[in-house]
C-alpha atoms as a PDB file:
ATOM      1  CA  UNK A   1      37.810 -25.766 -42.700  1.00  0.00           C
ATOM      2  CA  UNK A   2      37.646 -29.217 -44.495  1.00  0.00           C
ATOM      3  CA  UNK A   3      36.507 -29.143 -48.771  1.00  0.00           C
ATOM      4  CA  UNK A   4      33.171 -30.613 -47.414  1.00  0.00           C
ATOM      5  CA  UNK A   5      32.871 -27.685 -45.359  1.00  0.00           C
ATOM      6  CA  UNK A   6      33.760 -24.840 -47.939  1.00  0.00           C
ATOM      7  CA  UNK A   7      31.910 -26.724 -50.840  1.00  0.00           C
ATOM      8  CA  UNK A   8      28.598 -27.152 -48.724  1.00  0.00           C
ATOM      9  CA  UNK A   9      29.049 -23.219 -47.779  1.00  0.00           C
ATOM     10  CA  UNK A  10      29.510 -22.289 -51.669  1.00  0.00           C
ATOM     11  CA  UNK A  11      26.224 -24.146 -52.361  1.00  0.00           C
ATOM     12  CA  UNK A  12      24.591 -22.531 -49.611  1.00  0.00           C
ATOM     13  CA  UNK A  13      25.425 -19.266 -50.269  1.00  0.00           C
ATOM     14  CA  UNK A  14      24.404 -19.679 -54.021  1.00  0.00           C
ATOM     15  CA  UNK A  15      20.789 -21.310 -53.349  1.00  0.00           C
ATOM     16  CA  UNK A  16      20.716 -18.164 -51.035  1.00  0.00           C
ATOM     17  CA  UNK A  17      21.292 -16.112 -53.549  1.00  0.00           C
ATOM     18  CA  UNK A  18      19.101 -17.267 -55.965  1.00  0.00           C
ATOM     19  CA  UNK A  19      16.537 -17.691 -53.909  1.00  0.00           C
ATOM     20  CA  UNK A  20      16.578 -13.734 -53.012  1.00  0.00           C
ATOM     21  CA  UNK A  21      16.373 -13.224 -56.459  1.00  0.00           C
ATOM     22  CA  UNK A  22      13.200 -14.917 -56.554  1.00  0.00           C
ATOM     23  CA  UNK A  23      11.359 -12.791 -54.101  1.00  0.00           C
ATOM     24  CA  UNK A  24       9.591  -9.177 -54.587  1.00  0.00           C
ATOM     25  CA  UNK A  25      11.917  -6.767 -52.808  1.00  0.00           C
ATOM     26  CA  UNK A  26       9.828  -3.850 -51.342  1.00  0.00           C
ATOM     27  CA  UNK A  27       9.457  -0.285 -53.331  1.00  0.00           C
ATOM     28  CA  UNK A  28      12.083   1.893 -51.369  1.00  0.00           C
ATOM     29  CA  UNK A  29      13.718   1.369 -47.588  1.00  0.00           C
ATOM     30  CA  UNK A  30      11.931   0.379 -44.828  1.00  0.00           C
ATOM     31  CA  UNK A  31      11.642   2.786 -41.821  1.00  0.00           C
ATOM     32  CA  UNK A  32      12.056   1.931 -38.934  1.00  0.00           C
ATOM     33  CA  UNK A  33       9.518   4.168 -36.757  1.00  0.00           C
ATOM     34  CA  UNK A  34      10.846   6.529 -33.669  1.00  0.00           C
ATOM     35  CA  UNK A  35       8.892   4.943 -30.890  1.00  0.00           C
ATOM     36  CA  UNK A  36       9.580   6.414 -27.654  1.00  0.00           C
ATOM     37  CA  UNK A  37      11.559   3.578 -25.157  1.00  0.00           C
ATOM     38  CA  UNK A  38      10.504   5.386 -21.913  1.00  0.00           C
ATOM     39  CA  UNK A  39       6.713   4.980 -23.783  1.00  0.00           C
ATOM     40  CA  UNK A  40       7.606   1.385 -24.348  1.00  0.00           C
ATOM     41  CA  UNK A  41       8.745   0.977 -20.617  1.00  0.00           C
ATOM     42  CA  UNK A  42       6.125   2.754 -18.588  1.00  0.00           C
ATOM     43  CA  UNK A  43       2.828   1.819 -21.070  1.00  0.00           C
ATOM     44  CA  UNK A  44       3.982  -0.812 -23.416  1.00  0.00           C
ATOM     45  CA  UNK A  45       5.980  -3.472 -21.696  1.00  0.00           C
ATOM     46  CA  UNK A  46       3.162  -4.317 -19.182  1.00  0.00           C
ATOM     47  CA  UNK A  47       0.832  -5.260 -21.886  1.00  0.00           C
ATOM     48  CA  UNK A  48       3.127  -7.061 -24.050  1.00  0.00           C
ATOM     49  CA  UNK A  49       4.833  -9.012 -20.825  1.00  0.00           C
ATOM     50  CA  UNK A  50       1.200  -9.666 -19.458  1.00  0.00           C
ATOM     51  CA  UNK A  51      -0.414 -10.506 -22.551  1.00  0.00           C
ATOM     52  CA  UNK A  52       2.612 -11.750 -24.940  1.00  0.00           C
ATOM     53  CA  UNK A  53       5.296 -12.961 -22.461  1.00  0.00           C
ATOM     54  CA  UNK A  54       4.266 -16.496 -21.718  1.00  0.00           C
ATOM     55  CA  UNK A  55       6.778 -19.316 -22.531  1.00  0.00           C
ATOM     56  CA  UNK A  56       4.188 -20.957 -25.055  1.00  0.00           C
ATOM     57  CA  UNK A  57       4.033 -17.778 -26.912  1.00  0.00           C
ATOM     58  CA  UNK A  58       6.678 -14.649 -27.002  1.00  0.00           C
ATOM     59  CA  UNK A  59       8.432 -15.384 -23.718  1.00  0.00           C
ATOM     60  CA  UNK A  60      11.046 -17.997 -25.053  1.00  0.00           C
ATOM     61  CA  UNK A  61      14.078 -16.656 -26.908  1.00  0.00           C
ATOM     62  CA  UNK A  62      12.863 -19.453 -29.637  1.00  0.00           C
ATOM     63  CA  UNK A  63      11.254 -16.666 -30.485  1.00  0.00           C
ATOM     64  CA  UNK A  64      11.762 -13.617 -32.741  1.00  0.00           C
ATOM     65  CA  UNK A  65       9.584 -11.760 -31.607  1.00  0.00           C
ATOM     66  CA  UNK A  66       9.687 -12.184 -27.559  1.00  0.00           C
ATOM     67  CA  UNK A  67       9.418 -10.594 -24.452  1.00  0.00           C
ATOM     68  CA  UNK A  68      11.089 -11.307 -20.797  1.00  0.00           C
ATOM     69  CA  UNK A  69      10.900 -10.089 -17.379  1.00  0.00           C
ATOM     70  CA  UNK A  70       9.236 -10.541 -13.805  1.00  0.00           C
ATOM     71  CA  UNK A  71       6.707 -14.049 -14.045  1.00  0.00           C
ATOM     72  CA  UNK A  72       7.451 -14.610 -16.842  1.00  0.00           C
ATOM     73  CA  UNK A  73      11.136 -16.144 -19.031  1.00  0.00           C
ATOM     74  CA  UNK A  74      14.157 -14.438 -17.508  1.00  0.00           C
ATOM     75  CA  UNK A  75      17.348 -13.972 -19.478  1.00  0.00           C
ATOM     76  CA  UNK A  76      19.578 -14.527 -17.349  1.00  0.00           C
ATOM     77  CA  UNK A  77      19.192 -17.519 -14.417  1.00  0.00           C
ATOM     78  CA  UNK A  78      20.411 -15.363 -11.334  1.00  0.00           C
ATOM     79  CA  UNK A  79      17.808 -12.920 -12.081  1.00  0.00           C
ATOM     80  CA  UNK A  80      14.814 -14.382  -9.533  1.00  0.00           C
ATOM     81  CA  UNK A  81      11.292 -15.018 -11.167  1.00  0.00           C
ATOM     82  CA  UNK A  82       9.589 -11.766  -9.706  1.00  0.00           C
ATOM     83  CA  UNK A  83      12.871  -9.421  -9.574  1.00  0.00           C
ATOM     84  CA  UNK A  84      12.160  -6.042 -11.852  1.00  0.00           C
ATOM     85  CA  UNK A  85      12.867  -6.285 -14.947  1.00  0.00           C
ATOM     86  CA  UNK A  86      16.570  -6.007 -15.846  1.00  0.00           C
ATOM     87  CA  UNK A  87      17.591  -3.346 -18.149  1.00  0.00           C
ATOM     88  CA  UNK A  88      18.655  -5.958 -20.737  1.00  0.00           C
ATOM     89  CA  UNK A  89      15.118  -7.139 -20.631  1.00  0.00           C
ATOM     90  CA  UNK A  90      13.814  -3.951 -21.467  1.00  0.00           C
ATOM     91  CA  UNK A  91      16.406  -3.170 -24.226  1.00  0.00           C
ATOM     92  CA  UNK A  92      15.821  -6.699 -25.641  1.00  0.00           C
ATOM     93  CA  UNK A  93      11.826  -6.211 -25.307  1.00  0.00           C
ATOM     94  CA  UNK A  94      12.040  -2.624 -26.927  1.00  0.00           C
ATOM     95  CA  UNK A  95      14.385  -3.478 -29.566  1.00  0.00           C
ATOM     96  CA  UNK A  96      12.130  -6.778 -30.742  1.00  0.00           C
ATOM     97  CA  UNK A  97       9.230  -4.964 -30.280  1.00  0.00           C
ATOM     98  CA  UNK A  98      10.059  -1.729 -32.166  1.00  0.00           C
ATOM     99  CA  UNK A  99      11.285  -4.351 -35.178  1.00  0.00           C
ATOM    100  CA  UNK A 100       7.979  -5.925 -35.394  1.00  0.00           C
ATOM    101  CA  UNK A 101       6.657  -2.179 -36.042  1.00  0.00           C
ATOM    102  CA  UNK A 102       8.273  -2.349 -39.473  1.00  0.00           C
ATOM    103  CA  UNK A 103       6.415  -3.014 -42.627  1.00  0.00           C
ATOM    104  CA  UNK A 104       6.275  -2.180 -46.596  1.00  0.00           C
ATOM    105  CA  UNK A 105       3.168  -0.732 -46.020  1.00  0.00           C
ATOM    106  CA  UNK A 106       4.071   1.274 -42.945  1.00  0.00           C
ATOM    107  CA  UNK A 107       3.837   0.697 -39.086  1.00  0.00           C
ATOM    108  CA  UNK A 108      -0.108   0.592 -39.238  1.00  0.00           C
ATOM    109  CA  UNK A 109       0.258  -2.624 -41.434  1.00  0.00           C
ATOM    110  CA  UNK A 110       2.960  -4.125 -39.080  1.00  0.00           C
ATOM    111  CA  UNK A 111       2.933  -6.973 -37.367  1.00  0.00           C
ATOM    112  CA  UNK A 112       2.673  -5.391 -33.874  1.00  0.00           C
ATOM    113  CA  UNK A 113      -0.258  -3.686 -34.540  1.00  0.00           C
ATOM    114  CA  UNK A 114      -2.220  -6.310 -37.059  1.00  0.00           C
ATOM    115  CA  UNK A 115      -1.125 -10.016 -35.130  1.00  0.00           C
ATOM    116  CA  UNK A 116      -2.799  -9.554 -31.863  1.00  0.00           C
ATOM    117  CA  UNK A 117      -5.939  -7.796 -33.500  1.00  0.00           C
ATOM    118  CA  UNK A 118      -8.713  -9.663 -34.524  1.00  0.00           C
ATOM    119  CA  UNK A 119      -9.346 -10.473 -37.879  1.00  0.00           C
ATOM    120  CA  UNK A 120     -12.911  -8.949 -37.830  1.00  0.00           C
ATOM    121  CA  UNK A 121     -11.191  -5.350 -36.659  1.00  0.00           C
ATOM    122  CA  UNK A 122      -8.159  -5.138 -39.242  1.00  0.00           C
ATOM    123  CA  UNK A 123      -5.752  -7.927 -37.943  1.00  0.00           C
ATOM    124  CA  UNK A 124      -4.013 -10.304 -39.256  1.00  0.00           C
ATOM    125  CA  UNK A 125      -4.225 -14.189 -38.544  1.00  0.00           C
ATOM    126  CA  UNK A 126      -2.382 -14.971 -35.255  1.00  0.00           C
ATOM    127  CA  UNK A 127      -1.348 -18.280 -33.364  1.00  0.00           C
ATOM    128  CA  UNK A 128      -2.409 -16.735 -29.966  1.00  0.00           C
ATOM    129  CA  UNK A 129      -5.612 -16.739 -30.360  1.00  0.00           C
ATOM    130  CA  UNK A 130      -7.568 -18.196 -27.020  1.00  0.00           C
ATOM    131  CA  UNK A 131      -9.189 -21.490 -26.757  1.00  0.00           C
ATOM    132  CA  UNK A 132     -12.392 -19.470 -27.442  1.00  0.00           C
ATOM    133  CA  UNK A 133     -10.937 -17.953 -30.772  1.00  0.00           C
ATOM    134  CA  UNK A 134     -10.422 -14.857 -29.575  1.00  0.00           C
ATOM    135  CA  UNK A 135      -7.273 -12.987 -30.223  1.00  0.00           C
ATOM    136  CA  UNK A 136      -5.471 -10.387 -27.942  1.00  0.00           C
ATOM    137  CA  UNK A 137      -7.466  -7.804 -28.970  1.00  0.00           C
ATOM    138  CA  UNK A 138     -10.937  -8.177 -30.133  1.00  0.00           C
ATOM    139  CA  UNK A 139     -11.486  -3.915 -31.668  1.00  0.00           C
ATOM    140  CA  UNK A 140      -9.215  -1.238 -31.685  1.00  0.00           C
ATOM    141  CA  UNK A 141     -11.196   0.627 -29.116  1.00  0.00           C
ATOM    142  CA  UNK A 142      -9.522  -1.783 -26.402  1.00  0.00           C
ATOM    143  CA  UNK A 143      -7.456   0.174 -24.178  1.00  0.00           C
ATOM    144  CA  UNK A 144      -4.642  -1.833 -25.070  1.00  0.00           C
ATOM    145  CA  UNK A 145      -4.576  -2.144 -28.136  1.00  0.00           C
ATOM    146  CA  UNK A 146      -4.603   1.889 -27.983  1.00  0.00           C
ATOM    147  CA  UNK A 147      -1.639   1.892 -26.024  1.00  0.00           C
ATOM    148  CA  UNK A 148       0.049   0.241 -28.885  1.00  0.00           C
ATOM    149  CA  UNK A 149      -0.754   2.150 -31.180  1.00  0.00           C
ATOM    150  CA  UNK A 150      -0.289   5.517 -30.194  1.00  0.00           C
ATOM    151  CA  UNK A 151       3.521   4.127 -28.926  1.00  0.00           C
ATOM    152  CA  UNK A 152       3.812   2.879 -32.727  1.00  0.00           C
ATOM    153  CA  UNK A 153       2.455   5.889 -34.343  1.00  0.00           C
ATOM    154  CA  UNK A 154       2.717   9.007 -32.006  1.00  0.00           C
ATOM    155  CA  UNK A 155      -1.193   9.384 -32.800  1.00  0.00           C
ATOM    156  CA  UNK A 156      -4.767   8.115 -31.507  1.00  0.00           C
ATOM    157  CA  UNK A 157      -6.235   5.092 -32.975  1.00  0.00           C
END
């Protein structure tokens, strides 16, 4: 590694530093919630892969948050566009979606649950809304949206 190298890495590491010093760290850990994967599999992966899983939204690994599998993004180029999903594309899908259940103020404030709500019901501002405004979920009465939750939480909306 050059002296260019090292010295830009010393500053970058330092501005990082600082810079986590600036922000409000949350009261306690975070917990990350139990959510059941054969759940996520069988009820929860259809709705996020039909709903979340296009390429303009959460089906490009650009994405943190993102979900593959059959019509949609595949991870791997030998897998063909309608093929099941592979089990890396589950465990990938699970494991970003159970992260996105994490929040200081508990998995009923996370992202998962708020994003694709509408802002009228509870959620949170999202970029997916439709070219009508409407977001993924319009109440927490849709069926979907239930599915969600009750995977996040282990209880009925």
């Amino acid at each position: 590694m050059t002296r260019t190298a090292v010295a830009i890495g010393s500053v970058f590491v330092a501005c990082t530093i600082a810079a986590a010093g600036c922000t409000v760290a949350p009261a306690g850990d975070l917990e990350v919630p139990v959510a059941d994967p054969q759940v996520f599999q069988r009820d929860v992966y259809p709705i996020l892969l039909a709903n979340c899983g296009f390429a303009a939204c959460h089906g490009t690994a650009d994405r943190f948050f993102a979900v593959f599998g059959p019509g949609r993004v595949r991870l791997s180029a030998d897998t063909a566009p309608y093929d099941a999903p592979t089990p890396d594309e589950l465990a990938l899908s699970f494991t970003r979606a159970r992260s996105m259940l994490i929040a200081p103020e508990g998995v009923r404030r996370s992202p998962l649950l708020r994003k694709p709500l509408a802002i009228s019901a509870g959620g949170a501002g999202h970029g997916g809304e439709d070219s009508w405004g409407a977001n993924v979920f319009a109440t927490k009465q849709d069926a979907r949206f239930a599915t969600l939750f009750f995977w996040a939480t282990a209880e009925a909306p």
